[in-house]
PDB file of N, CA and C in Angstrom:
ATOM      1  N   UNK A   1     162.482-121.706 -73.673  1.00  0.00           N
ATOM      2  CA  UNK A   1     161.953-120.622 -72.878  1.00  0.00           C
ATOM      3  C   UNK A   1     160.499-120.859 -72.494  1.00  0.00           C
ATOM      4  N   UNK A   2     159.649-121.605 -73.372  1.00  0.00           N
ATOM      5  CA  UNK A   2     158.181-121.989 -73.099  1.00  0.00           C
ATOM      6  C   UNK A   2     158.489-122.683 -71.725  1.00  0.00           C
ATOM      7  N   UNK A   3     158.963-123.475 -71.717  1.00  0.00           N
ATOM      8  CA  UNK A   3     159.479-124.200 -70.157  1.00  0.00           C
ATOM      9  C   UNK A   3     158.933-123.839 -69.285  1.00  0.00           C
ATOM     10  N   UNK A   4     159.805-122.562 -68.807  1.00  0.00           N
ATOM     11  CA  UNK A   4     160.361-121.944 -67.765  1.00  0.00           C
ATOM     12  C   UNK A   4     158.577-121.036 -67.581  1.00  0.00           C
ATOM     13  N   UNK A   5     157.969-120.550 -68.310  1.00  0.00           N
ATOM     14  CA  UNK A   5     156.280-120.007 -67.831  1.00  0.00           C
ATOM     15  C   UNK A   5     155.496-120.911 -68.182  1.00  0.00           C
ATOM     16  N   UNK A   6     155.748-122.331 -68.099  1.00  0.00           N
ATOM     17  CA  UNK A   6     154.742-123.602 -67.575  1.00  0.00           C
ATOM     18  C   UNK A   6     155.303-124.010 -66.085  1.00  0.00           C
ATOM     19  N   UNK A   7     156.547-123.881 -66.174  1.00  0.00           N
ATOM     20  CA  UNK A   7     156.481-124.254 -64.640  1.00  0.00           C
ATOM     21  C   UNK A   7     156.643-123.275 -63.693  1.00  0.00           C
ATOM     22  N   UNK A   8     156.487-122.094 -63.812  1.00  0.00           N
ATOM     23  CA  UNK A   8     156.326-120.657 -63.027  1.00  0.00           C
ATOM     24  C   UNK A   8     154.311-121.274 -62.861  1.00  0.00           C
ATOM     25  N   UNK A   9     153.929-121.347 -63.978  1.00  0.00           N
ATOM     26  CA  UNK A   9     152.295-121.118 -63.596  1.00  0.00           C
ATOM     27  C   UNK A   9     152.164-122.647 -62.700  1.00  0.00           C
ATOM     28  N   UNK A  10     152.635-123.807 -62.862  1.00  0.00           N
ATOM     29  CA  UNK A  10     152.747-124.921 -62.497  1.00  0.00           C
ATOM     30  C   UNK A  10     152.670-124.419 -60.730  1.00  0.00           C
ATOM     31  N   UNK A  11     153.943-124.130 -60.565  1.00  0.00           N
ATOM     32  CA  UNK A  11     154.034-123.525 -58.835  1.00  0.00           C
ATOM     33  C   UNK A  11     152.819-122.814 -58.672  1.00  0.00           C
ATOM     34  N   UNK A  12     152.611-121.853 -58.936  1.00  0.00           N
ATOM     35  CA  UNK A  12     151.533-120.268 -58.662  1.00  0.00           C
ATOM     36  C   UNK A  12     150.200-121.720 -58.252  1.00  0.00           C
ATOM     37  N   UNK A  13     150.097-122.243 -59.727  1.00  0.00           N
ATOM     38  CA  UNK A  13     148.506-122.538 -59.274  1.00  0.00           C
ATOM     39  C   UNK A  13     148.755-124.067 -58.324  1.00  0.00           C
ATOM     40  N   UNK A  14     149.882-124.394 -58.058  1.00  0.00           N
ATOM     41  CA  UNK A  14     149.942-125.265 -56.642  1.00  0.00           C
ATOM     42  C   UNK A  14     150.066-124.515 -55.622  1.00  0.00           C
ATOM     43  N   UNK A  15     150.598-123.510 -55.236  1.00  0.00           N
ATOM     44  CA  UNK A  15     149.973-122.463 -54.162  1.00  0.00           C
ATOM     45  C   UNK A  15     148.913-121.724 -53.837  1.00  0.00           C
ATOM     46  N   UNK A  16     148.531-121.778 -55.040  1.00  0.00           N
ATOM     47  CA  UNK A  16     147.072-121.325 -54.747  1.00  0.00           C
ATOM     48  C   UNK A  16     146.263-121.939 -54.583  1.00  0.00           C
ATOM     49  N   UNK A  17     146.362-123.301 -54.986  1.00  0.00           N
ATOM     50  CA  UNK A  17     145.317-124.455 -54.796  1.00  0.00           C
ATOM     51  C   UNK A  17     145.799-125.094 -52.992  1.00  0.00           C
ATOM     52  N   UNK A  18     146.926-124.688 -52.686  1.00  0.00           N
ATOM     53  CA  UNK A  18     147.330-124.896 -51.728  1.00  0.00           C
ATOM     54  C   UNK A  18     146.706-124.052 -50.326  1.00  0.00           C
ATOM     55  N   UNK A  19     146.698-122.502 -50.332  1.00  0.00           N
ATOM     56  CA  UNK A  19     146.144-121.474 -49.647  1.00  0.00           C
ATOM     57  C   UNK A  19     144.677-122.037 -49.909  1.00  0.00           C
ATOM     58  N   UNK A  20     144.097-122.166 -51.158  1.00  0.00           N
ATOM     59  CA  UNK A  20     142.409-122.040 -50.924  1.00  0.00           C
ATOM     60  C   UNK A  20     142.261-123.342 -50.031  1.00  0.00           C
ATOM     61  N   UNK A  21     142.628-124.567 -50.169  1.00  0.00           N
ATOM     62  CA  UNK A  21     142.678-125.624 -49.120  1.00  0.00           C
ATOM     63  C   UNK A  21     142.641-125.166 -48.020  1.00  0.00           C
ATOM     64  N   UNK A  22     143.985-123.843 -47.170  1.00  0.00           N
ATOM     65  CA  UNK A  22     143.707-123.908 -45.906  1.00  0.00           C
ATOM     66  C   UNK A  22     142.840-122.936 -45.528  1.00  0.00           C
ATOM     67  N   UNK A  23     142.344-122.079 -46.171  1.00  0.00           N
ATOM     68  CA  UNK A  23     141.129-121.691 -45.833  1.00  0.00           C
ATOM     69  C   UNK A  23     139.671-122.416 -46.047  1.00  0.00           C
ATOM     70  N   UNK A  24     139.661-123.272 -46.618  1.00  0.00           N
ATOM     71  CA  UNK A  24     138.495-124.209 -46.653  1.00  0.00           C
ATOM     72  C   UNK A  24     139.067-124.893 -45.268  1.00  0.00           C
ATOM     73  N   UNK A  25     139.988-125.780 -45.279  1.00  0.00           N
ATOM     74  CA  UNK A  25     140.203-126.373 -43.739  1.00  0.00           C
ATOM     75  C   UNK A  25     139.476-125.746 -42.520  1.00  0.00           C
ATOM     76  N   UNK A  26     139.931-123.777 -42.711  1.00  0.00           N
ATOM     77  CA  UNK A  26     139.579-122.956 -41.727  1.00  0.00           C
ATOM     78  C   UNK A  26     137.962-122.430 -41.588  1.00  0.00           C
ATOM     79  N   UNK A  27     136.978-122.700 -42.665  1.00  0.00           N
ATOM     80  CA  UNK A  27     136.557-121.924 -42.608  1.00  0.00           C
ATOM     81  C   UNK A  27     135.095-123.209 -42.500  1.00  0.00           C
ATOM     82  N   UNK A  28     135.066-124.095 -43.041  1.00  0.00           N
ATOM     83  CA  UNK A  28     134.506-125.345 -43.340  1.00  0.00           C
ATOM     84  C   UNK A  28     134.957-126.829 -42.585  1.00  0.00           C
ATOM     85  N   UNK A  29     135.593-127.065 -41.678  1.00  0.00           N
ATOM     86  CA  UNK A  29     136.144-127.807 -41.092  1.00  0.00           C
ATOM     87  C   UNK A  29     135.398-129.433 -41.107  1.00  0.00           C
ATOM     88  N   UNK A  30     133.986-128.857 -40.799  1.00  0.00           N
ATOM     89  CA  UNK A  30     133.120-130.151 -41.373  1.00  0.00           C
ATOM     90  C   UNK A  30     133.225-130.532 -42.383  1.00  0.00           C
ATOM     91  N   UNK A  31     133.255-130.018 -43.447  1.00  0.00           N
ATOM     92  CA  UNK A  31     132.673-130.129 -45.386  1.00  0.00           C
ATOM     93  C   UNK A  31     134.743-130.901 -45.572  1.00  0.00           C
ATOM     94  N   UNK A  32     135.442-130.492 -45.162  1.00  0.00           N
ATOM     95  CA  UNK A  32     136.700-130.729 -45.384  1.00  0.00           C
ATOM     96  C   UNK A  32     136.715-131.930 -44.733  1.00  0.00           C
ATOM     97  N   UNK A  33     136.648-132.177 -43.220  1.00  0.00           N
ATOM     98  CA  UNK A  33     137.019-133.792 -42.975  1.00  0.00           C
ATOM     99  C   UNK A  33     136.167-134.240 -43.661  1.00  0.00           C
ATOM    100  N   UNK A  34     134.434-134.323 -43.875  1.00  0.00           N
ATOM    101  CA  UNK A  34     134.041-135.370 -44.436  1.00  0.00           C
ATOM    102  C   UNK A  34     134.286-135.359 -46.380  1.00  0.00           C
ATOM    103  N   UNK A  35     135.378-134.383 -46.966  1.00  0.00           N
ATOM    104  CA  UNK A  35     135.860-134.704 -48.237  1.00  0.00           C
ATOM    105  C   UNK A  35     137.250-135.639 -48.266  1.00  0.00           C
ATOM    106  N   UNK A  36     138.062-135.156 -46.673  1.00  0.00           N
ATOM    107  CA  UNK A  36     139.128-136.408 -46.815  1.00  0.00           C
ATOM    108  C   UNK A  36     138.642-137.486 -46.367  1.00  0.00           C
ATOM    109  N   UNK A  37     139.998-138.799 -46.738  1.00  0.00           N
ATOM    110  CA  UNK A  37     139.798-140.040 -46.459  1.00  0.00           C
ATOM    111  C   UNK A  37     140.195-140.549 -45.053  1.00  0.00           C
ATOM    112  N   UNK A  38     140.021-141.348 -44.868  1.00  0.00           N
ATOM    113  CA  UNK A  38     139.980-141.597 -43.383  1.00  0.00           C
ATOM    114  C   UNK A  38     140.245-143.056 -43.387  1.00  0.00           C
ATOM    115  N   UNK A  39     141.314-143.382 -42.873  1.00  0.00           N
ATOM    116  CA  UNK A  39     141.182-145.094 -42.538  1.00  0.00           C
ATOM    117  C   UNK A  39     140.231-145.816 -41.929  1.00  0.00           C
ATOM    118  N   UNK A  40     139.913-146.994 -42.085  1.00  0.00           N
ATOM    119  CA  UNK A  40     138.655-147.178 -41.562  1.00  0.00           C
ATOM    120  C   UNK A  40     138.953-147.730 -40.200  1.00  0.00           C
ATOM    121  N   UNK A  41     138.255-148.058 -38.977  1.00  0.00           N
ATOM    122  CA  UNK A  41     138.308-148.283 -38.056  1.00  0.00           C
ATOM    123  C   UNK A  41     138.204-149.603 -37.690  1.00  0.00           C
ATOM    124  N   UNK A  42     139.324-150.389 -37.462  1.00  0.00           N
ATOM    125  CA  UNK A  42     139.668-151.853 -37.366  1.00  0.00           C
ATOM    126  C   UNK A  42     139.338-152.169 -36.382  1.00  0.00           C
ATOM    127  N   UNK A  43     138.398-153.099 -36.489  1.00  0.00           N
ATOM    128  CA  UNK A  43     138.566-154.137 -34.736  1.00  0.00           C
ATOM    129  C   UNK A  43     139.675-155.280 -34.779  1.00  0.00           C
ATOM    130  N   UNK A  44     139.998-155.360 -33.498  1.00  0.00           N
ATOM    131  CA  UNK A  44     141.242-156.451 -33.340  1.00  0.00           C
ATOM    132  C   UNK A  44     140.370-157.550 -33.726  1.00  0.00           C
ATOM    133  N   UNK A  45     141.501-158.572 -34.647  1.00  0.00           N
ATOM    134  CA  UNK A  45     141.259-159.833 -34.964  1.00  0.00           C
ATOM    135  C   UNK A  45     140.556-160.761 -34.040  1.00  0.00           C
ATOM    136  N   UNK A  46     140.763-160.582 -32.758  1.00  0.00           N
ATOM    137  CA  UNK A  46     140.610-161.109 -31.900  1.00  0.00           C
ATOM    138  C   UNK A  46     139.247-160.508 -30.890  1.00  0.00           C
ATOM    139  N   UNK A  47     138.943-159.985 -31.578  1.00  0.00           N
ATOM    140  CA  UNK A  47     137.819-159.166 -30.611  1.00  0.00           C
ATOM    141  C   UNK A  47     136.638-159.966 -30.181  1.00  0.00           C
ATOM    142  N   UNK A  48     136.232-160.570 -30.810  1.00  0.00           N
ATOM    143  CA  UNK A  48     135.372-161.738 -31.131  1.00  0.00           C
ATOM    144  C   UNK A  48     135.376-162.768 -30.047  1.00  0.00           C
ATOM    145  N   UNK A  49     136.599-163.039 -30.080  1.00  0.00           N
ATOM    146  CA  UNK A  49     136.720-164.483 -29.775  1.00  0.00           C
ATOM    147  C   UNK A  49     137.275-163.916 -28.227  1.00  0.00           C
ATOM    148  N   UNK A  50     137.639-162.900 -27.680  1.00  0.00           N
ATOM    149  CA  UNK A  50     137.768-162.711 -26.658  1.00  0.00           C
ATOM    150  C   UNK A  50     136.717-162.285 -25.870  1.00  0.00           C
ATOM    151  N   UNK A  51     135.510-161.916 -26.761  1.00  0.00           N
ATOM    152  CA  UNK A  51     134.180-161.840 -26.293  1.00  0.00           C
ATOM    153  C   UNK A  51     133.608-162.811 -26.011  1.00  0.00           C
ATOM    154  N   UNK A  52     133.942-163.694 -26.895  1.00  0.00           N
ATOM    155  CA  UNK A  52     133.296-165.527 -26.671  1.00  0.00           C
ATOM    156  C   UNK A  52     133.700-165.821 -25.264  1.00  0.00           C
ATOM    157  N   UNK A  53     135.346-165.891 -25.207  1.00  0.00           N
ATOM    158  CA  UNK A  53     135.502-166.268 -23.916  1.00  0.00           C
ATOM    159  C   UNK A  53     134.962-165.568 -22.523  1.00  0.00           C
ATOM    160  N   UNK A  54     135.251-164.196 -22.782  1.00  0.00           N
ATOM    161  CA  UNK A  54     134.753-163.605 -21.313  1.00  0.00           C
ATOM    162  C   UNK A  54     133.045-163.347 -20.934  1.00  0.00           C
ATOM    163  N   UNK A  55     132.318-163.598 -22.141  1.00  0.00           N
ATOM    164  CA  UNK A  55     131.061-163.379 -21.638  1.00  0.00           C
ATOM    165  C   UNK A  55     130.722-164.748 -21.770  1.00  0.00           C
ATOM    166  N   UNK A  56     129.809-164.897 -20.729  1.00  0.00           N
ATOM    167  CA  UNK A  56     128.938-166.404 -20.913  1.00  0.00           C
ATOM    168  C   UNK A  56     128.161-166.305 -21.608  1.00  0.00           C
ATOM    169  N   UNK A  57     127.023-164.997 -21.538  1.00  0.00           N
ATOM    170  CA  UNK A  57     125.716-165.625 -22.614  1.00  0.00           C
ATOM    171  C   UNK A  57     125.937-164.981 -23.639  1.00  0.00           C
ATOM    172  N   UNK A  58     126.991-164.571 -24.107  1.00  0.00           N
ATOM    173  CA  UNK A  58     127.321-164.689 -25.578  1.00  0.00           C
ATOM    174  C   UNK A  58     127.768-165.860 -26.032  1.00  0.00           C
ATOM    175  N   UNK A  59     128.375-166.330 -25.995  1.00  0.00           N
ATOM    176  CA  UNK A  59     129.307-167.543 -25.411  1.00  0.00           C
ATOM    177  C   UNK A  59     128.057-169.011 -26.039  1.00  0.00           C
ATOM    178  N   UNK A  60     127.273-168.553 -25.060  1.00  0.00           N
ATOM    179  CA  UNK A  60     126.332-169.359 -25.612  1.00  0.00           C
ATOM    180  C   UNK A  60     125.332-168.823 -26.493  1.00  0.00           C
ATOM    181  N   UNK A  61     125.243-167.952 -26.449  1.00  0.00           N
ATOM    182  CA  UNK A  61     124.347-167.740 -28.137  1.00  0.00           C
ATOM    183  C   UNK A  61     125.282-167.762 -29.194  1.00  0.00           C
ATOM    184  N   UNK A  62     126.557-167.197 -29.268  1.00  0.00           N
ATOM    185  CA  UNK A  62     127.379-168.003 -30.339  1.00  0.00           C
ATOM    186  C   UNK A  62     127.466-169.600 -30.579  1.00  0.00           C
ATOM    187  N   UNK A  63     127.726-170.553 -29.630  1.00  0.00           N
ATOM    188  CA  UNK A  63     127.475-171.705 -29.950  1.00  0.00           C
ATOM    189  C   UNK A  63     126.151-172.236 -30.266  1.00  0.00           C
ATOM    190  N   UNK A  64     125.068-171.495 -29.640  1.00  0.00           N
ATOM    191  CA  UNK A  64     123.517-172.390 -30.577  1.00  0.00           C
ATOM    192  C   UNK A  64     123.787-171.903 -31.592  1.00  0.00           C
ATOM    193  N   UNK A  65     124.222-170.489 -32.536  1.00  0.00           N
ATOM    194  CA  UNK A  65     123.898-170.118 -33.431  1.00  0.00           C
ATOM    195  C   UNK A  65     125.061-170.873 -34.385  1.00  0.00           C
ATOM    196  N   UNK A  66     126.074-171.455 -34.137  1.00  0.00           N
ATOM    197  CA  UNK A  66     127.029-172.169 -34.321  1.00  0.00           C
ATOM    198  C   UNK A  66     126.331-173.896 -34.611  1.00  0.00           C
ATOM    199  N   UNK A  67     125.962-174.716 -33.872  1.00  0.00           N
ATOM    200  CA  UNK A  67     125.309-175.236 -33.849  1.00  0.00           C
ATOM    201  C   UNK A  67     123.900-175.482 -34.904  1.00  0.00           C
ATOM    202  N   UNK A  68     123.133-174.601 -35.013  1.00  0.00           N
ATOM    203  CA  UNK A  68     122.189-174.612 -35.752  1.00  0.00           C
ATOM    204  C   UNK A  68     122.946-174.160 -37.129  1.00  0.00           C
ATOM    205  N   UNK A  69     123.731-173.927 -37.626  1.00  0.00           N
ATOM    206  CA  UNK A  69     124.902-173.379 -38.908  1.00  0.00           C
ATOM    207  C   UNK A  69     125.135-174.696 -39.051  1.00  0.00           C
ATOM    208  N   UNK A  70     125.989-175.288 -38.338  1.00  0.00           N
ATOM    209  CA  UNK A  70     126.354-176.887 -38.651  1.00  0.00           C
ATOM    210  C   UNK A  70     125.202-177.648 -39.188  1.00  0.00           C
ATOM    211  N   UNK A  71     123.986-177.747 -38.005  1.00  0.00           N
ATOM    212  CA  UNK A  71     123.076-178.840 -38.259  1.00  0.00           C
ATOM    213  C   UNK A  71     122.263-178.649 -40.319  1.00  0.00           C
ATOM    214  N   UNK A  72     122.399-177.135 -39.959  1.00  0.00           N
ATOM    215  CA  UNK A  72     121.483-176.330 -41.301  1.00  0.00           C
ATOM    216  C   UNK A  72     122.494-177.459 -42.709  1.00  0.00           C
ATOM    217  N   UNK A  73     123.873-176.693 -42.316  1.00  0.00           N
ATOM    218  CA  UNK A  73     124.909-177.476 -43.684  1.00  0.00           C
ATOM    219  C   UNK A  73     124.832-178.979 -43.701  1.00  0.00           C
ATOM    220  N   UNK A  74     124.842-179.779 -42.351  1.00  0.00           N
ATOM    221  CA  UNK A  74     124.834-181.227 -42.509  1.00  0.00           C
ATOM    222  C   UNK A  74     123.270-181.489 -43.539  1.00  0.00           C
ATOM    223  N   UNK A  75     122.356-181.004 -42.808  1.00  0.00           N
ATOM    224  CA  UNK A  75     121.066-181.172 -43.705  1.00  0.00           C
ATOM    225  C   UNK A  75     120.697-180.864 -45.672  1.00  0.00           C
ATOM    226  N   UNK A  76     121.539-179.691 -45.512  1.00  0.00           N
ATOM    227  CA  UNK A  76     121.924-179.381 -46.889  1.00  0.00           C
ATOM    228  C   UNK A  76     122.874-180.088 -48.091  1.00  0.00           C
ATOM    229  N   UNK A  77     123.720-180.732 -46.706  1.00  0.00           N
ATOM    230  CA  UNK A  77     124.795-182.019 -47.795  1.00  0.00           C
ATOM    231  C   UNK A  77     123.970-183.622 -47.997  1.00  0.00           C
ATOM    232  N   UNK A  78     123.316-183.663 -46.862  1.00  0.00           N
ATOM    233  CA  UNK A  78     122.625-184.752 -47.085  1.00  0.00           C
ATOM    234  C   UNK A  78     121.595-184.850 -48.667  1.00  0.00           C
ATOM    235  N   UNK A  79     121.155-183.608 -48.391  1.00  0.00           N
ATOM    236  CA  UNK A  79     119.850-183.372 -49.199  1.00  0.00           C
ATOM    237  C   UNK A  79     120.867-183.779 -50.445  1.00  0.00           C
ATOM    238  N   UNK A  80     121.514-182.813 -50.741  1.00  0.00           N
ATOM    239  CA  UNK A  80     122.364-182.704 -52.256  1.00  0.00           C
ATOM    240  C   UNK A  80     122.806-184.241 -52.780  1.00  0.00           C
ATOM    241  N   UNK A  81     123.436-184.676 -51.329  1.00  0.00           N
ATOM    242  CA  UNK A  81     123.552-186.729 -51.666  1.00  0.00           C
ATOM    243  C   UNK A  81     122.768-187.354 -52.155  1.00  0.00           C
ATOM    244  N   UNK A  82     121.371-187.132 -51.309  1.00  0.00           N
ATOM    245  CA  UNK A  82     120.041-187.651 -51.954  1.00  0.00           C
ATOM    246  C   UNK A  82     119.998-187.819 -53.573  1.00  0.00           C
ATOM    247  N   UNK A  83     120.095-186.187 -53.568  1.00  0.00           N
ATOM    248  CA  UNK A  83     119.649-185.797 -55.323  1.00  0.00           C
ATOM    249  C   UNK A  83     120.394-186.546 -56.215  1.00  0.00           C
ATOM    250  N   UNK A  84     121.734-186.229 -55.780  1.00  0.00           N
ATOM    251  CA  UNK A  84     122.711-187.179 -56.637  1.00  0.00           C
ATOM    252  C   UNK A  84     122.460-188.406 -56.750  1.00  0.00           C
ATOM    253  N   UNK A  85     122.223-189.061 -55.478  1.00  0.00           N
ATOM    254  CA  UNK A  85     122.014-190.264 -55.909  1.00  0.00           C
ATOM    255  C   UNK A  85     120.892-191.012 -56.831  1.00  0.00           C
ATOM    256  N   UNK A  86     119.711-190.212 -56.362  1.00  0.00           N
ATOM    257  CA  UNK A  86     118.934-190.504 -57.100  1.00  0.00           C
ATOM    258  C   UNK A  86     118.852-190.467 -58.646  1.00  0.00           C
ATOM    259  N   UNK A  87     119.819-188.966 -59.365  1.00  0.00           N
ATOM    260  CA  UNK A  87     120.077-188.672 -60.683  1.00  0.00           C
ATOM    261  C   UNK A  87     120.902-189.817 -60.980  1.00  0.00           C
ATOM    262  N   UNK A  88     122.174-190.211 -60.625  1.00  0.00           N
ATOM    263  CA  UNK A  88     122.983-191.682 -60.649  1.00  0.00           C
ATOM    264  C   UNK A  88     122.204-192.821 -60.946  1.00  0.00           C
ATOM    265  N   UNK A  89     120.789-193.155 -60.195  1.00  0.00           N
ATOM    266  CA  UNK A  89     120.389-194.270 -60.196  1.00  0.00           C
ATOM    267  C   UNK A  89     119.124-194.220 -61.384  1.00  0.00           C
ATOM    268  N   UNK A  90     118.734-193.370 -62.062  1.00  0.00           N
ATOM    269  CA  UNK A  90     118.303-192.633 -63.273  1.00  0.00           C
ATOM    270  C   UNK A  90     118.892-192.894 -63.810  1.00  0.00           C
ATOM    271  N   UNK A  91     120.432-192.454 -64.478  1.00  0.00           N
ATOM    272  CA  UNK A  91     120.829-192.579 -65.656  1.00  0.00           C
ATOM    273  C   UNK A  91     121.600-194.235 -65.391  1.00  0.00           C
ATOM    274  N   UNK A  92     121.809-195.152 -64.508  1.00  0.00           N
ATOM    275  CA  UNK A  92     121.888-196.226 -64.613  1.00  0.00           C
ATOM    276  C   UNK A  92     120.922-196.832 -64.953  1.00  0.00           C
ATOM    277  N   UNK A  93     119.613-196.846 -65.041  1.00  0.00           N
ATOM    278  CA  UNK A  93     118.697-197.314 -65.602  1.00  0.00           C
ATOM    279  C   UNK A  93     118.422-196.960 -67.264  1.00  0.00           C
ATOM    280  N   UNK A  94     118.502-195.617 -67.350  1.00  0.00           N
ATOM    281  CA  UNK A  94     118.790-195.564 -68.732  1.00  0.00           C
ATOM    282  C   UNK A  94     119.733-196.152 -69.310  1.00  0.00           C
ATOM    283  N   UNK A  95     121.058-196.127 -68.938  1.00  0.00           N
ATOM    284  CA  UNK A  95     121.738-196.810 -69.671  1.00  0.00           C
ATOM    285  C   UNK A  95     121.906-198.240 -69.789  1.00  0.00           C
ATOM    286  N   UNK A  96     121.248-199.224 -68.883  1.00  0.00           N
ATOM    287  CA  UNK A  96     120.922-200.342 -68.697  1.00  0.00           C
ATOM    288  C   UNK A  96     119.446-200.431 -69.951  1.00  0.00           C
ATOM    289  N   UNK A  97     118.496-199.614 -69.792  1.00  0.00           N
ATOM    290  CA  UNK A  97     117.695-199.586 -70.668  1.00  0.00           C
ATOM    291  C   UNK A  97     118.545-199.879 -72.547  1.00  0.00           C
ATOM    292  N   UNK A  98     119.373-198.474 -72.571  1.00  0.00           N
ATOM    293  CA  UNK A  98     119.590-198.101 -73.751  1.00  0.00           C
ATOM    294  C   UNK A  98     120.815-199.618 -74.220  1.00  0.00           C
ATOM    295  N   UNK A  99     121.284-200.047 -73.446  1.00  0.00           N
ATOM    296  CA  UNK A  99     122.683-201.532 -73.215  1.00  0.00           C
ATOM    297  C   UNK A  99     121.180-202.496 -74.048  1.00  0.00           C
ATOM    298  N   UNK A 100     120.465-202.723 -73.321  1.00  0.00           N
ATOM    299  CA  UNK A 100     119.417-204.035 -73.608  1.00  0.00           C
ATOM    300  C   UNK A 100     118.452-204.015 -74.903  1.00  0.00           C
ATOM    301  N   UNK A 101     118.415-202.497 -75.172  1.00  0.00           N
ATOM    302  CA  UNK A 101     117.346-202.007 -76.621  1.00  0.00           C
ATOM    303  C   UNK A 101     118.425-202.386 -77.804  1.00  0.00           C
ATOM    304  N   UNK A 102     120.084-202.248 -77.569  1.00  0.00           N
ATOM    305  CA  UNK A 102     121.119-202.175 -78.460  1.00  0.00           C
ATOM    306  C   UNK A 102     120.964-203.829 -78.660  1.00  0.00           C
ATOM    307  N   UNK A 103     121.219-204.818 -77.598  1.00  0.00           N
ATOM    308  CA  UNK A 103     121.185-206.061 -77.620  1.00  0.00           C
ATOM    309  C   UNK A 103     120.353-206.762 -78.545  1.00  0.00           C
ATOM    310  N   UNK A 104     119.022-206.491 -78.528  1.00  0.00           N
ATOM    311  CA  UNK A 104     117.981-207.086 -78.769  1.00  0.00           C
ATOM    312  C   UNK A 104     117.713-206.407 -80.579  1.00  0.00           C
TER     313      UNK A 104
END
């Protein structure tokens, strides 16, 4: 019998939580959309790249800025080669060192 007046109050206070909603809807319309969620607003995948094509001087400020991205990373892999190599040619000397101290 406990049951049966948990789910009597169960309904009541989902209708009532239900009514005060549509009077907040009605009465607050601002405060209510900005408490629901809202999908967010997608640009086509393609939006981009159909901008590339139809405008020219985007077109080309995407490719310098494209361009200078490349040149930036080629410069950055070089650099990192450098380092390496140089750390490589370090510990070949040490260990050429540490080979000849063992020898002797």
């Amino acid at each position: 019998m406990t049951a049966r007046p948990l789910a009597r109050l169960r309904v009541r206070l989902t209708l009532a939580l239900g009514a005060a909603e549509i009077r907040l809807r009605l009465r607050l319309p601002r405060l209510m959309w900005a408490l629901t969620r809202h999908p967010a607003d997608r640009e086509s995948p393609f939006a981009e790249l159909v901008r590339i094509e139809s405008d020219p001087a985007y077109r080309a400020l995407f490719f310098a800025e494209l361009d200078a991205a490349l040149q930036d990373r080629l410069a950055t892999r070089t650099a990192v080669v450098a380092e390496i190599e140089a750390v490589a040619e370090q510990l070949r000397s040490l260990v050429q060192r540490s080979d000849h101290e063992r020898a002797t």
